[in-house]
C-alpha atoms as a PDB file:
ATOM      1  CA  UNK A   1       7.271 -22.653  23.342  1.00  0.00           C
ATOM      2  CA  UNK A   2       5.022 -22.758  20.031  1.00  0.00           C
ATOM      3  CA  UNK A   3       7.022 -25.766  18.139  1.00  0.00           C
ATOM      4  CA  UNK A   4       5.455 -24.225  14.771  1.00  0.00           C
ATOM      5  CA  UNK A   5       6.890 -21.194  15.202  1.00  0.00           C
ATOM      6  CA  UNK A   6      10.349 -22.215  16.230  1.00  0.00           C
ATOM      7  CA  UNK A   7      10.480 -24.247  12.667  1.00  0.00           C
ATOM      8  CA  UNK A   8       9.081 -21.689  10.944  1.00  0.00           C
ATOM      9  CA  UNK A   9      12.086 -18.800  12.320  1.00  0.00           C
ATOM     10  CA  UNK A  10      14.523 -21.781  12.325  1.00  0.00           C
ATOM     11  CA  UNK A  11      14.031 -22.882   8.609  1.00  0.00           C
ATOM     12  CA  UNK A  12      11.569 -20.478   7.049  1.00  0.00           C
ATOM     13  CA  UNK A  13      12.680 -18.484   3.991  1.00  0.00           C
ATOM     14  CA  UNK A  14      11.606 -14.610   4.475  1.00  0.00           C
ATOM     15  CA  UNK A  15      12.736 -12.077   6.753  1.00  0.00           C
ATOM     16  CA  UNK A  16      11.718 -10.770  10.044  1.00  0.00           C
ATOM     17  CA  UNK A  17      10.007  -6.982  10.091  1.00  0.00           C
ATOM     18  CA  UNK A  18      11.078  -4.739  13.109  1.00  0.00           C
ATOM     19  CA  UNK A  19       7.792  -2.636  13.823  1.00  0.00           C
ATOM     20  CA  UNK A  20       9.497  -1.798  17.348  1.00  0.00           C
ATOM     21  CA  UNK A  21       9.697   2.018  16.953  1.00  0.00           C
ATOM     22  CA  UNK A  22       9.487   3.322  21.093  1.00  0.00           C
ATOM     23  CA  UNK A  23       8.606   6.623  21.802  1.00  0.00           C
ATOM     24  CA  UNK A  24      12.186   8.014  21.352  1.00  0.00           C
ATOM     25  CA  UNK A  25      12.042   6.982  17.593  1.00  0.00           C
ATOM     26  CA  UNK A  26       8.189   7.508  16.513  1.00  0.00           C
ATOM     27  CA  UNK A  27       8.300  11.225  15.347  1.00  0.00           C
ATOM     28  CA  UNK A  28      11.097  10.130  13.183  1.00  0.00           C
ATOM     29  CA  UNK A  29       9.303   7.217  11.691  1.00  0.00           C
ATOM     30  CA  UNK A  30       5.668   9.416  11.372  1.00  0.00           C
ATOM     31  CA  UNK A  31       8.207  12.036   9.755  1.00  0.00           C
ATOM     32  CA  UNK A  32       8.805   9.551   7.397  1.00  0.00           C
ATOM     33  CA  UNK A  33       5.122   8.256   7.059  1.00  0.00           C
ATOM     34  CA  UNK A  34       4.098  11.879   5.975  1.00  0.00           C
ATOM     35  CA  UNK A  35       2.828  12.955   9.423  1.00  0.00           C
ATOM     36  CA  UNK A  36       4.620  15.650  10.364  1.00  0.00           C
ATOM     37  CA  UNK A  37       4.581  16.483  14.680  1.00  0.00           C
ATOM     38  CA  UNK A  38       2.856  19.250  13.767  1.00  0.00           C
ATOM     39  CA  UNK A  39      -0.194  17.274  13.227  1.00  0.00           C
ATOM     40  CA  UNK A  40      -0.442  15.724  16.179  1.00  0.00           C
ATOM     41  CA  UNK A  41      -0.261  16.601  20.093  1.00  0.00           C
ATOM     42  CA  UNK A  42       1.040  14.769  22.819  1.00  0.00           C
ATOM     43  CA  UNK A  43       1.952  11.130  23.159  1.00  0.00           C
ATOM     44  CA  UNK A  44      -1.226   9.629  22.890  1.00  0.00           C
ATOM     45  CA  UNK A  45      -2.256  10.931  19.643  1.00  0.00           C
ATOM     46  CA  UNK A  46       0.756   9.782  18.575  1.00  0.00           C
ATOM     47  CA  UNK A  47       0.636   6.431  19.391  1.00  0.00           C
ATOM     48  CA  UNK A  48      -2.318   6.384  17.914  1.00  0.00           C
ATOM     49  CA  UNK A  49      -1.263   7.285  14.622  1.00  0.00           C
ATOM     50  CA  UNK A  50       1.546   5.030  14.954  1.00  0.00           C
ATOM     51  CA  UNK A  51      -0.443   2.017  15.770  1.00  0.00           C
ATOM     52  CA  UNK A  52      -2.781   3.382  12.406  1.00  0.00           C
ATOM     53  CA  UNK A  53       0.681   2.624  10.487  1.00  0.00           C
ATOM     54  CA  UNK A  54       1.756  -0.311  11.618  1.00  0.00           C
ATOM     55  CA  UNK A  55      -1.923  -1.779  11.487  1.00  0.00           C
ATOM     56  CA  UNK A  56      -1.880  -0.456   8.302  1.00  0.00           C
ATOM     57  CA  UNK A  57       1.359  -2.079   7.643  1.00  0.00           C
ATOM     58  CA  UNK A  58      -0.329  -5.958   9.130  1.00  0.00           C
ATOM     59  CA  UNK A  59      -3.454  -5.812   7.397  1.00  0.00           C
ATOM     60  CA  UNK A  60      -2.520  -5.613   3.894  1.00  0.00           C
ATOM     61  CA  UNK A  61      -2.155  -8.051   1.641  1.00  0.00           C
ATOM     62  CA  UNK A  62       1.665  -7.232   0.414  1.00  0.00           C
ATOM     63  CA  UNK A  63       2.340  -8.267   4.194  1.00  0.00           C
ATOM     64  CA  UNK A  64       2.008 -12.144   5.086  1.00  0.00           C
ATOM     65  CA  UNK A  65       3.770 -15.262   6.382  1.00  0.00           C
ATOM     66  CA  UNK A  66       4.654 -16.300   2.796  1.00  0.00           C
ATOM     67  CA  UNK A  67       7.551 -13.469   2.791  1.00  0.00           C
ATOM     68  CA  UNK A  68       7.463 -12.532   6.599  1.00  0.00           C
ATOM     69  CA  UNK A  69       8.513 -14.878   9.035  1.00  0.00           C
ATOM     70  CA  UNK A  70       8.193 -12.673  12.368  1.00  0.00           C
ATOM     71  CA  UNK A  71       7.531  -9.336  13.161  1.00  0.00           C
ATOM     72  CA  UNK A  72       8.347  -7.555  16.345  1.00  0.00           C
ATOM     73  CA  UNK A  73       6.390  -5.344  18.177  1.00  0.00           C
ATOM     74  CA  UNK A  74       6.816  -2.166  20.837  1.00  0.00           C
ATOM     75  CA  UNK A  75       4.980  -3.086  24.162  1.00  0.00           C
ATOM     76  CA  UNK A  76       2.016  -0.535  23.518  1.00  0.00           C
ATOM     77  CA  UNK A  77       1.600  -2.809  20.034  1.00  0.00           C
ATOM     78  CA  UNK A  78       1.137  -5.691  22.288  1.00  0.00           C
ATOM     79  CA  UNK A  79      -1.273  -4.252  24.191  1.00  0.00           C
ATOM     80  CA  UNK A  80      -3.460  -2.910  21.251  1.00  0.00           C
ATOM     81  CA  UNK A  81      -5.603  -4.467  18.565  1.00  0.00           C
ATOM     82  CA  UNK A  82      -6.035  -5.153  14.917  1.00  0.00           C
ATOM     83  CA  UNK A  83      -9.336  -5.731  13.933  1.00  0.00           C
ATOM     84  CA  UNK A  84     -10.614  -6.502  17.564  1.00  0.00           C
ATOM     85  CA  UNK A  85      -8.175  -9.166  17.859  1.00  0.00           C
ATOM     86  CA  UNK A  86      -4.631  -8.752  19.935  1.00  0.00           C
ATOM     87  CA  UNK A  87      -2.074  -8.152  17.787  1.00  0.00           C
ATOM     88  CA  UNK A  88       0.372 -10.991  18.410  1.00  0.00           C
ATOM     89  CA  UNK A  89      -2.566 -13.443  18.243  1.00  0.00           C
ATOM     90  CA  UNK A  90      -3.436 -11.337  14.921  1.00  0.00           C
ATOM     91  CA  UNK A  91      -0.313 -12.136  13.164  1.00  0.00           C
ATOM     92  CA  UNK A  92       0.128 -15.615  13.490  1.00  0.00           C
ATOM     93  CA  UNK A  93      -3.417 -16.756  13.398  1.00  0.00           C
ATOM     94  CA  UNK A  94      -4.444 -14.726  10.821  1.00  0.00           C
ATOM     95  CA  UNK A  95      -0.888 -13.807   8.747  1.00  0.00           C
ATOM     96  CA  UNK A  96       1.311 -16.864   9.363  1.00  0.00           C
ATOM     97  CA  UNK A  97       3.927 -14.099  11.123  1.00  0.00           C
ATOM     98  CA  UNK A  98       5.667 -15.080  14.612  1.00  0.00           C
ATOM     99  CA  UNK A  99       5.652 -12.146  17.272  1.00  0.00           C
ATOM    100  CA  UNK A 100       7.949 -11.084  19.197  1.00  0.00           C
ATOM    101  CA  UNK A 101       8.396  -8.352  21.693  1.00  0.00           C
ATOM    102  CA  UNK A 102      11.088  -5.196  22.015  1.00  0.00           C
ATOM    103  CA  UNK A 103      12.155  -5.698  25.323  1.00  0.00           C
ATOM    104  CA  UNK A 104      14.965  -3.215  26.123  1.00  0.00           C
ATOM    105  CA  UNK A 105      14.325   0.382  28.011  1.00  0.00           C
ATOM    106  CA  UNK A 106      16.840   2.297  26.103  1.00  0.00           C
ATOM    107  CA  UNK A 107      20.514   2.865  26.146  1.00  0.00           C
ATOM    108  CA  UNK A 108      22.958   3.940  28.938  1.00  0.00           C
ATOM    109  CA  UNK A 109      25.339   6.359  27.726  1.00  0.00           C
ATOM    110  CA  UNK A 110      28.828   5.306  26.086  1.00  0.00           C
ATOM    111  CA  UNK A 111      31.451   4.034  28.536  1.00  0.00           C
ATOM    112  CA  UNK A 112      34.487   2.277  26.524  1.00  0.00           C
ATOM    113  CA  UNK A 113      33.134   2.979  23.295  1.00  0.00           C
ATOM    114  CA  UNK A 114      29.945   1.118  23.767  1.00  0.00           C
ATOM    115  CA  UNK A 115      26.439   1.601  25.196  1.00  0.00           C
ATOM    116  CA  UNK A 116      24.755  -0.812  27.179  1.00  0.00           C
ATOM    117  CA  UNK A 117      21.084  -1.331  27.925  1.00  0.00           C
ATOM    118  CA  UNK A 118      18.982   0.545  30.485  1.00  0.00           C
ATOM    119  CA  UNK A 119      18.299  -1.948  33.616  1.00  0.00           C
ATOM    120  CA  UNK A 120      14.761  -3.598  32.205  1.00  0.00           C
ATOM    121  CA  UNK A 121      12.621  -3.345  35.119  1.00  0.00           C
ATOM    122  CA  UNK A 122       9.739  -5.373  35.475  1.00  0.00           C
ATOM    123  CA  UNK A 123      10.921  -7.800  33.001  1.00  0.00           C
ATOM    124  CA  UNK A 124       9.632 -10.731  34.698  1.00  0.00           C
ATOM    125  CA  UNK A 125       5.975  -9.793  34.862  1.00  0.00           C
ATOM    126  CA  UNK A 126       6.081  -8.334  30.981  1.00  0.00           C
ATOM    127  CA  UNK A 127       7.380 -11.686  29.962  1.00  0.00           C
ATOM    128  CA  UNK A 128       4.652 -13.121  31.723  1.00  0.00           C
ATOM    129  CA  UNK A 129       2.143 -10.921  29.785  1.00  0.00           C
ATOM    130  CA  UNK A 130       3.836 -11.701  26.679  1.00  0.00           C
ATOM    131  CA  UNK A 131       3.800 -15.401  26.516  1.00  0.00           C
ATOM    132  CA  UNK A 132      -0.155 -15.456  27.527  1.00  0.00           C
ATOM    133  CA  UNK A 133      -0.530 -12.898  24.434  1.00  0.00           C
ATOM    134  CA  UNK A 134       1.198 -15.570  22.295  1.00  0.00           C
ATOM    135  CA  UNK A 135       4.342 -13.800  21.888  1.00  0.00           C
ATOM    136  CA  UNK A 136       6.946 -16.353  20.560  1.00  0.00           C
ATOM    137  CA  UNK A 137      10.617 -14.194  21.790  1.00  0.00           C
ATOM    138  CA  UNK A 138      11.767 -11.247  22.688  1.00  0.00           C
ATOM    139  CA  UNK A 139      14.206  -8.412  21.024  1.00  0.00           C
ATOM    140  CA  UNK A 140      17.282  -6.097  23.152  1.00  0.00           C
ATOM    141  CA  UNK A 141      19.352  -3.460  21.522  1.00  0.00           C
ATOM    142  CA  UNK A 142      22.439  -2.431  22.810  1.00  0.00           C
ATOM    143  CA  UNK A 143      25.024  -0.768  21.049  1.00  0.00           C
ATOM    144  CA  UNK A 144      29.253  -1.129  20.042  1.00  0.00           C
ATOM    145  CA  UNK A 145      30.789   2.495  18.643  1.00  0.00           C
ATOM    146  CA  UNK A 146      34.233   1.316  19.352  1.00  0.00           C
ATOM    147  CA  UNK A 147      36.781  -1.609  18.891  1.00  0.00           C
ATOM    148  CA  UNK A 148      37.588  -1.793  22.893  1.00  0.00           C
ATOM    149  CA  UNK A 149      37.047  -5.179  24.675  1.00  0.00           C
ATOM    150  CA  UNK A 150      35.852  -3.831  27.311  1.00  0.00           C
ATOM    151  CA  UNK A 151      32.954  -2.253  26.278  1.00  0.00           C
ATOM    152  CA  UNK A 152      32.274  -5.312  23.695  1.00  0.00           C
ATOM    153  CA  UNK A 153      32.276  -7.604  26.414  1.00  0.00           C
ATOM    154  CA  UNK A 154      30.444  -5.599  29.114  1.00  0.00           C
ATOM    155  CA  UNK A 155      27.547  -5.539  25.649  1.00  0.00           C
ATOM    156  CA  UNK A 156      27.543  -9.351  25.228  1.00  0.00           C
ATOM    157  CA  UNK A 157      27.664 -10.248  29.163  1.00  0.00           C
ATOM    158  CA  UNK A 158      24.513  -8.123  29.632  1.00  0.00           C
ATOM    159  CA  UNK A 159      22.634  -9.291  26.904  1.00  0.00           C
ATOM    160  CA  UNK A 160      23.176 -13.433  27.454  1.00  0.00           C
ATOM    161  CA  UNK A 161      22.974 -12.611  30.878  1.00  0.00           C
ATOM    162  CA  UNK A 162      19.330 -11.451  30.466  1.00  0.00           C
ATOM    163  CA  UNK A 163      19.195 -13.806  27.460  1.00  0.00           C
ATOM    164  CA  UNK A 164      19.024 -16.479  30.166  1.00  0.00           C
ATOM    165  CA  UNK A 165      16.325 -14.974  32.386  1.00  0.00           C
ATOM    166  CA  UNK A 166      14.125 -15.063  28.698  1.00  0.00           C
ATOM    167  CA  UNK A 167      15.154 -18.194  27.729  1.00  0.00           C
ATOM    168  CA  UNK A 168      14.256 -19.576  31.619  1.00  0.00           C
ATOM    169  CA  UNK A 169      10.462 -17.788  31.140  1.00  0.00           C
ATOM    170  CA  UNK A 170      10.118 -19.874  28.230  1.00  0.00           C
ATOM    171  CA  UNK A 171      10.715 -17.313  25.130  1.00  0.00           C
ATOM    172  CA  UNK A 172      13.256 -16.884  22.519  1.00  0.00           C
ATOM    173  CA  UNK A 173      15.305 -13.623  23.112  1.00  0.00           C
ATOM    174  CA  UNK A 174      16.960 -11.950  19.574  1.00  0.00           C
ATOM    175  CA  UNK A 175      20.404 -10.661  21.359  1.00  0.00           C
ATOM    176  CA  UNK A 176      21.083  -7.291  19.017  1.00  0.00           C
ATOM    177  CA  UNK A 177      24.592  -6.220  20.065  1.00  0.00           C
ATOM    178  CA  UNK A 178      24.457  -3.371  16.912  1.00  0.00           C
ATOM    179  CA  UNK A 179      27.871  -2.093  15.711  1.00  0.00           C
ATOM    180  CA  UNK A 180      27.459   2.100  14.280  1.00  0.00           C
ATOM    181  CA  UNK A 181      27.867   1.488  10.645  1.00  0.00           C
ATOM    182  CA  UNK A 182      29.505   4.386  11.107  1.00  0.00           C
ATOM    183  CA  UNK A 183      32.256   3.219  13.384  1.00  0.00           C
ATOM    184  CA  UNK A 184      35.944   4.013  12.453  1.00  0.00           C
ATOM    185  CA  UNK A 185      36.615   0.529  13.826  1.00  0.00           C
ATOM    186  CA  UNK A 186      33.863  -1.176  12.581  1.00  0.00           C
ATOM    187  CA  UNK A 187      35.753  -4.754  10.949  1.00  0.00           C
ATOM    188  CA  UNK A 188      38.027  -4.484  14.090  1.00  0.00           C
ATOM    189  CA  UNK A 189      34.977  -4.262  16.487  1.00  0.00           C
ATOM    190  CA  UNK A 190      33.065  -7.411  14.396  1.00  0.00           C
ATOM    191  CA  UNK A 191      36.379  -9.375  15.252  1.00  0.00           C
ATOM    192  CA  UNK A 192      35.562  -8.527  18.927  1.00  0.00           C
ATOM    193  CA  UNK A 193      32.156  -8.987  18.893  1.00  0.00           C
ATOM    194  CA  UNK A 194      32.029 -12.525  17.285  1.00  0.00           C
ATOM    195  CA  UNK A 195      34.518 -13.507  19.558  1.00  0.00           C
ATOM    196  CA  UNK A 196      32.239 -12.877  22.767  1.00  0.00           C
ATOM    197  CA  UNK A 197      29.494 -13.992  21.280  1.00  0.00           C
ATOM    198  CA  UNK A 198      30.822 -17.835  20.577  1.00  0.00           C
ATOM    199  CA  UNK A 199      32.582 -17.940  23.921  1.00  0.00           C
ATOM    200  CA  UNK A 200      28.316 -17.278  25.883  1.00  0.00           C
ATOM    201  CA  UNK A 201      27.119 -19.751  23.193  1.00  0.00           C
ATOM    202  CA  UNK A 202      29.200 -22.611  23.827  1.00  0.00           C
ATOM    203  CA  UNK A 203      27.703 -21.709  27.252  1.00  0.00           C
ATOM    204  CA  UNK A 204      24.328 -22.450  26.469  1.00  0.00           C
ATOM    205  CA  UNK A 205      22.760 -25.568  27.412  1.00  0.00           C
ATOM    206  CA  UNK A 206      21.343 -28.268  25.405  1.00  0.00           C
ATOM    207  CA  UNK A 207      18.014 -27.256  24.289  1.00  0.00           C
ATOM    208  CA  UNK A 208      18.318 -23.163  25.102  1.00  0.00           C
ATOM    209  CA  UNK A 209      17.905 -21.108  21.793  1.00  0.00           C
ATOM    210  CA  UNK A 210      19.089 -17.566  21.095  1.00  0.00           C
ATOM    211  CA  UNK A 211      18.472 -15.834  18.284  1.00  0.00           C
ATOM    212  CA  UNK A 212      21.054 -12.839  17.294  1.00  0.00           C
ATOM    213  CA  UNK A 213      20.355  -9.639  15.086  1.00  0.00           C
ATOM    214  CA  UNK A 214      23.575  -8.073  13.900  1.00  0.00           C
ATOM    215  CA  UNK A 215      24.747  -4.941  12.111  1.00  0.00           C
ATOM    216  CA  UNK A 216      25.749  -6.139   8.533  1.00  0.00           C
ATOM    217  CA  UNK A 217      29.909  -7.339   8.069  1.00  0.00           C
ATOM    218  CA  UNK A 218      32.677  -5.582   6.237  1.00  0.00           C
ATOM    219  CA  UNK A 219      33.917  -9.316   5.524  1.00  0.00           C
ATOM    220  CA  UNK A 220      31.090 -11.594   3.468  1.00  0.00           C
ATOM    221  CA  UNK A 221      29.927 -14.618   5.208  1.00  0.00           C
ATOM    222  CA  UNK A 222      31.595 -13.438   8.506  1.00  0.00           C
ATOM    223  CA  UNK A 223      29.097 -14.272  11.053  1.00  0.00           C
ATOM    224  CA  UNK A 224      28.764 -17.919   9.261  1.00  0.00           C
ATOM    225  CA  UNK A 225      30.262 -19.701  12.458  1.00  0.00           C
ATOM    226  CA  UNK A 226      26.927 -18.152  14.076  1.00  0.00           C
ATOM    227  CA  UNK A 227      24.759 -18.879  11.494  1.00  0.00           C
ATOM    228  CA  UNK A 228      25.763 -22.596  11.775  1.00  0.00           C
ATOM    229  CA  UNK A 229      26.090 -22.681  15.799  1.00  0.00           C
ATOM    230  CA  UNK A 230      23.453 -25.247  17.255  1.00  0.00           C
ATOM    231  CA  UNK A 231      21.718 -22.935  20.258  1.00  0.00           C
ATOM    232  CA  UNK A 232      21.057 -20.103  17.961  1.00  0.00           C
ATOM    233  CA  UNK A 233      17.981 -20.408  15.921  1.00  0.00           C
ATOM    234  CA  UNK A 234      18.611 -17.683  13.372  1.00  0.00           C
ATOM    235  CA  UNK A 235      20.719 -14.739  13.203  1.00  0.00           C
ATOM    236  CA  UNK A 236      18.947 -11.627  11.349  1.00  0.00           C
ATOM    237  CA  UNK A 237      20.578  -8.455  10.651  1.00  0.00           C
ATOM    238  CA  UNK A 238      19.522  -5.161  10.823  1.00  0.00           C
ATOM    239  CA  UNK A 239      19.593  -2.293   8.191  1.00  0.00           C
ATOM    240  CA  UNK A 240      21.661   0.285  10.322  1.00  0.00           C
ATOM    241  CA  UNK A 241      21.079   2.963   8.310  1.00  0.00           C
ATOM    242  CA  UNK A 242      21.684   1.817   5.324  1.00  0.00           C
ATOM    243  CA  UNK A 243      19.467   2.423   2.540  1.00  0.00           C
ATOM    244  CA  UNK A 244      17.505  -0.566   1.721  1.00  0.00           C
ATOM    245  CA  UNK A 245      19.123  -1.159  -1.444  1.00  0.00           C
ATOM    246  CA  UNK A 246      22.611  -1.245  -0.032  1.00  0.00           C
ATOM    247  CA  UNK A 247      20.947  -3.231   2.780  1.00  0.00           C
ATOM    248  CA  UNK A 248      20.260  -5.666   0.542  1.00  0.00           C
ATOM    249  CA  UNK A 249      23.206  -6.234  -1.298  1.00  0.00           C
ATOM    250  CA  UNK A 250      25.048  -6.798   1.846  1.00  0.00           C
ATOM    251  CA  UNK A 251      22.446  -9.118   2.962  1.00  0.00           C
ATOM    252  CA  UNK A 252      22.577 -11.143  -0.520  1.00  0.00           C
ATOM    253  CA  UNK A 253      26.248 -11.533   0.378  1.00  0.00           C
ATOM    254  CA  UNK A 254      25.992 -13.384   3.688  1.00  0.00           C
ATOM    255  CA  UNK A 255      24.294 -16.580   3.011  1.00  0.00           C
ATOM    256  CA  UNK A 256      22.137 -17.822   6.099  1.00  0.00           C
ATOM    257  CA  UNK A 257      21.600 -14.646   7.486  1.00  0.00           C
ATOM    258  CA  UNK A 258      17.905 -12.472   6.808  1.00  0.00           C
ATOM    259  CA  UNK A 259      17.073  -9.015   7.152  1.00  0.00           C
ATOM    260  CA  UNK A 260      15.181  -7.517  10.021  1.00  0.00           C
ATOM    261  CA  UNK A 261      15.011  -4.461   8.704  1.00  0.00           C
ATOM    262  CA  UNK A 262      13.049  -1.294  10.063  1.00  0.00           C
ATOM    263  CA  UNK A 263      13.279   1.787   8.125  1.00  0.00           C
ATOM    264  CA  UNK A 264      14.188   0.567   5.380  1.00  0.00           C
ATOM    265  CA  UNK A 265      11.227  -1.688   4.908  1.00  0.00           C
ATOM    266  CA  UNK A 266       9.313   1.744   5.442  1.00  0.00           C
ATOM    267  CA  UNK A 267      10.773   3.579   2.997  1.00  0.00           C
ATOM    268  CA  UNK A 268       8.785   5.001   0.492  1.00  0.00           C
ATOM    269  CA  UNK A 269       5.534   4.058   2.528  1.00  0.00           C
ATOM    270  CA  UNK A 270       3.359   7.404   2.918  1.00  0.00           C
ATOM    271  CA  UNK A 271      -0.127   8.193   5.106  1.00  0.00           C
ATOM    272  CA  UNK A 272      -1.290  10.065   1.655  1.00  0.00           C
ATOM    273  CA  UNK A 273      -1.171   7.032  -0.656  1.00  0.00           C
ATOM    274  CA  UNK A 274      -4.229   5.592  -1.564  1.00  0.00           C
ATOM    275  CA  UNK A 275      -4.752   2.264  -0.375  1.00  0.00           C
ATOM    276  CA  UNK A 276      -3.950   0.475  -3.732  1.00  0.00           C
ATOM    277  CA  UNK A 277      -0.492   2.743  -3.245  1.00  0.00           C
ATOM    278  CA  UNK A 278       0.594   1.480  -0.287  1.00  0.00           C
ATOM    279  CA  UNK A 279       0.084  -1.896  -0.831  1.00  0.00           C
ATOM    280  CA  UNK A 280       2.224  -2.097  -4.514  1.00  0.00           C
ATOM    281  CA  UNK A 281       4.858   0.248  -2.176  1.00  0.00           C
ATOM    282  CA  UNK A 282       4.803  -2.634   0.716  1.00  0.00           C
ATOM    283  CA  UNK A 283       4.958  -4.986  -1.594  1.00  0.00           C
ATOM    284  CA  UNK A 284       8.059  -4.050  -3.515  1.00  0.00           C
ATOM    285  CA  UNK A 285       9.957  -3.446  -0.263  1.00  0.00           C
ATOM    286  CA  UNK A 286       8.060  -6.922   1.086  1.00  0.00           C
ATOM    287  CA  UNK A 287      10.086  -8.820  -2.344  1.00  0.00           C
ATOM    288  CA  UNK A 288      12.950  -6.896  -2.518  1.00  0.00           C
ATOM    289  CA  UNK A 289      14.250  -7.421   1.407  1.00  0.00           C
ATOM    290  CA  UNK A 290      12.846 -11.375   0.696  1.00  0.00           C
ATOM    291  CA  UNK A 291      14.654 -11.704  -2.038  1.00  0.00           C
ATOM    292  CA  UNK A 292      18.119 -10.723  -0.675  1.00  0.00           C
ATOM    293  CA  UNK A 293      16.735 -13.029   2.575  1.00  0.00           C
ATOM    294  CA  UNK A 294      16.977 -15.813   0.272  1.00  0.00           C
ATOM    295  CA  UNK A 295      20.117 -15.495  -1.560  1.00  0.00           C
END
């Protein structure tokens, strides 16, 4: 493990930026780009112009280690190349910017109000891969709807249990149990899921670091027993569906904790802005998300 890069996510003021969009979720985000699917055909094009966005995203100056501790990447991102150089070797050597890796195959569907993770298969050897590319950790969603132990628990067990397997192969995993922000239960189901989460951490071993990326609380400062627990190296939180501005405030609210947002640290950013565009667009979104980071 890269000691540098375990300080920097550890005590590093900025935010983490989730450039993990799979396949399921690209149209949506080139949507939002300004490239509609109608300009485009098949998978590979779009890839392409994905990759184009979130290169686009890397290279410019609005986007550096100064504000942006980590970024994580889709697999494909991994395996591509910003200015001739891997990508993960691209952002820290030449941005400051930890990588990490999305992980996860998808969701199963909802059994007791939750949604666990696909099996990951191959993991093993794509670890492998990942640390020789430099990759720092790892990411996993899975997904609560619901306030019912059960599916809470059967969430948490899966992702420490494969937590383990990434901590063993020498990375840092971010666990992302996400609660809907839209969940009738939501405060009941935080209650639940902090619970399982502290009982796998006390767990932990000497030594093994998690990191843990969580939808945003009803109650302010609620995940501050996590924020403060020894084997987890940060917890992040993710935007949800929020817009970024609400995003925010909830983030300013719950001291310790920094964004890893996704859409909302694309919003606004466009494929028909000029270059000079872009960048002042990136680099209010870049200040604004820091900013609540910091609070």
């Amino acid at each position: 493990m890269n000691q540098e890069q375990l300080a920097k996510v550890r005590a590093g003021q900025g935010f983490i930026a989730a450039l993990d969009q799979s396949g399921g979720s690209t149209p949506k985000a080139l949507k939002l780009y300004g490239i509609d699917e109608s300009q485009y055909s098949g998978d590979a094009e779009m890839f392409d112009l994905i990759h184009q966005m979130r290169s686009r995203i890397i290279t410019s100056p609005s986007f550096g280690g100064d504000r942006v501790l980590g970024a994580i990447l889709f697999e494909q991102t991994m395996d591509r190349q910003i200015d001739g150089v891997d990508t993960a070797e691209f952002l820290w050597a030449n941005k400051g910017v930890v990588p990490f890796l999305k992980v996860d195959k998808g969701l199963e569907a909802e059994v007791n109000g939750a949604q666990v993770m696909k099996p990951i298969d191959g993991l093993a050897d794509l670890l492998t891969r990942a640390k020789a590319k430099g990759v720092f950790g790892t990411k996993m969603r899975s997904v609560i709807k619901l306030a019912d132990p059960a599916g809470v628990k059967a969430v948490v067990d899966q992702q420490f249990d494969i937590g383990r397997e990434i901590v063993a192969a020498g990375l840092v995993p971010i666990i992302e149990p996400e609660i809907d922000i839209n969940s009738p239960q939501k405060a009941e189901a935080e209650e639940l899921l902090k619970a399982a989460i502290l009982e796998q951490l006390n767990s932990l071993g000497d030594g093994e670091s998690v990191m843990l990326k969580l939808t945003l609380p009803e109650t302010d400062g609620f995940y501050q027993e996590l924020v403060d627990h020894p084997n987890v190296a940060r917890v992040v939180a993710l935007s949800g569906g929020y817009s970024r501005e609400e995003a925010n405030d909830r983030l300013a609210r719950n001291p310790g904790v920094v964004a890893s947002f996704s859409r909302a640290l694309t919003e606004g950013l466009s494929a028909q802005q000029s270059d000079d565009e872009f960048n002042a667009a990136l680099d209010s979104s870049v200040k604004s998300i820091y900013e609540a980071s910091i609070a």
